[in-house]
Protein backbone atom coordinates (compact mmCIF):
# COMPACT_ATOMS: atom_id res chain seq x y z
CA UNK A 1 0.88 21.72 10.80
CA UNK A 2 -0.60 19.08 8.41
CA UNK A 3 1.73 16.03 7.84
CA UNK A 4 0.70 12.74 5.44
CA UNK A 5 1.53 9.24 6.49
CA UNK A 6 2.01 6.44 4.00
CA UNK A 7 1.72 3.51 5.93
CA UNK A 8 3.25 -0.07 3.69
CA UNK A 9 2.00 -2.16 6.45
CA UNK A 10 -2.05 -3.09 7.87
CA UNK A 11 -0.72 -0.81 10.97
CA UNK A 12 1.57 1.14 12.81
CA UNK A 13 1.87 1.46 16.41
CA UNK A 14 1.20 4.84 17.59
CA UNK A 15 4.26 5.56 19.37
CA UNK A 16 6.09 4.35 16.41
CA UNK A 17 4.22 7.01 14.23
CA UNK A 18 4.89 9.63 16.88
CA UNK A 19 8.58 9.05 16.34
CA UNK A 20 8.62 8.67 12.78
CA UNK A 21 6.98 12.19 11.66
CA UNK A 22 9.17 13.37 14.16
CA UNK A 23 6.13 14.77 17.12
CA UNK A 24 8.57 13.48 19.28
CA UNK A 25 12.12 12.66 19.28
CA UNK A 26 12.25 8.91 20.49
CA UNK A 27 10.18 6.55 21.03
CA UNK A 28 10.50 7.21 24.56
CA UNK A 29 9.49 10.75 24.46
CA UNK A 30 6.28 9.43 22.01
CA UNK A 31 5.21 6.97 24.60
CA UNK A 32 5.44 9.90 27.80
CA UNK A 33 3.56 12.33 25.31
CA UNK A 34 0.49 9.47 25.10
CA UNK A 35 0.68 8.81 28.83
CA UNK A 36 0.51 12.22 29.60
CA UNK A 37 -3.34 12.64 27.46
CA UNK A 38 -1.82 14.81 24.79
CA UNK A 39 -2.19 12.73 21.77
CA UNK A 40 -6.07 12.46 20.00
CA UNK A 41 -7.30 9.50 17.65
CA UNK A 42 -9.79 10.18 14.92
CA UNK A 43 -10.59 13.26 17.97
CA UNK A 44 -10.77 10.70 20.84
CA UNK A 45 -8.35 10.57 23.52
CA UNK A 46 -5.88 7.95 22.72
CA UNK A 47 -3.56 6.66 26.41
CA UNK A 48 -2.80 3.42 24.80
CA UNK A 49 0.82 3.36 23.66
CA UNK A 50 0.66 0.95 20.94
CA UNK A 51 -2.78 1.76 20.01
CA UNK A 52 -2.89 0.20 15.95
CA UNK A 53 -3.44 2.93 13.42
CA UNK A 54 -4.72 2.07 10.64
CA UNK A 55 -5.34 4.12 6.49
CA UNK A 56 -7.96 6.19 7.24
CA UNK A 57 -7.21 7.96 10.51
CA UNK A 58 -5.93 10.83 11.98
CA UNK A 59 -3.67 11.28 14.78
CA UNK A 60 -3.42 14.66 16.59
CA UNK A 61 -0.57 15.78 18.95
CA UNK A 62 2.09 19.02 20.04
CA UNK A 63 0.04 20.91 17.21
CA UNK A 64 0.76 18.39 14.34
CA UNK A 65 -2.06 16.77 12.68
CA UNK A 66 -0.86 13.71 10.67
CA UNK A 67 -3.43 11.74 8.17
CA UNK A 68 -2.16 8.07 7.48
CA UNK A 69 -2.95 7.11 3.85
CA UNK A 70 -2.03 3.90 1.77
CA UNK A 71 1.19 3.47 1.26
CA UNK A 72 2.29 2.90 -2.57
CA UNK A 73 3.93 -0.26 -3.61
C-alpha cells in the first residue's frame, strides 16, 4: 500500500509518522515496531525511534510504503 505524507513542519519524528498514517495504532505500538527492526528509511534499517524525517524520503513498514512530500501552506 502506497500512502503520501504532507509534512507542514522541517520534520517529523518517525514514531510520530508511524502513528499518524495509522502503521500502528499508538505511539507506543510505533516505537515497539522500530525497536523490533521492522521499519526501513530511504531502504536502510531505521532502530532509532525519533529518527527526523524529512520531504524527500520514504519510510517502509507492516507493508505500507509512505512518501513524505511538502506540505502546502
Amino acid at each position: 500500500m502506497q500512502k503520501t505524507f504532507e509534512l507542514g513542519s522541517e520534520y517529523i519524528a518517525l514514531c510520530d509518522l508511524l502513528k499518524v498514517c495509522g502503521v500502528s495504532d499508538s505511539g507506543g505500538a510505533a516505537k515497539h515496531l522500530v525497536a523490533s527492526g521492522a521499519v526501513l528509511v530511504d531502504g536502510q534499517q531505521e532502530l532509532r525511534k525519533t529518527c527526523k524525517i524529512r520531504v524527500g524520503q520514504q519510510v517502509r513498514a507492516e507493508g505500507m510504503t509512505i512518501t513524505v512530500v511538502a506540505g502546502h501552506g
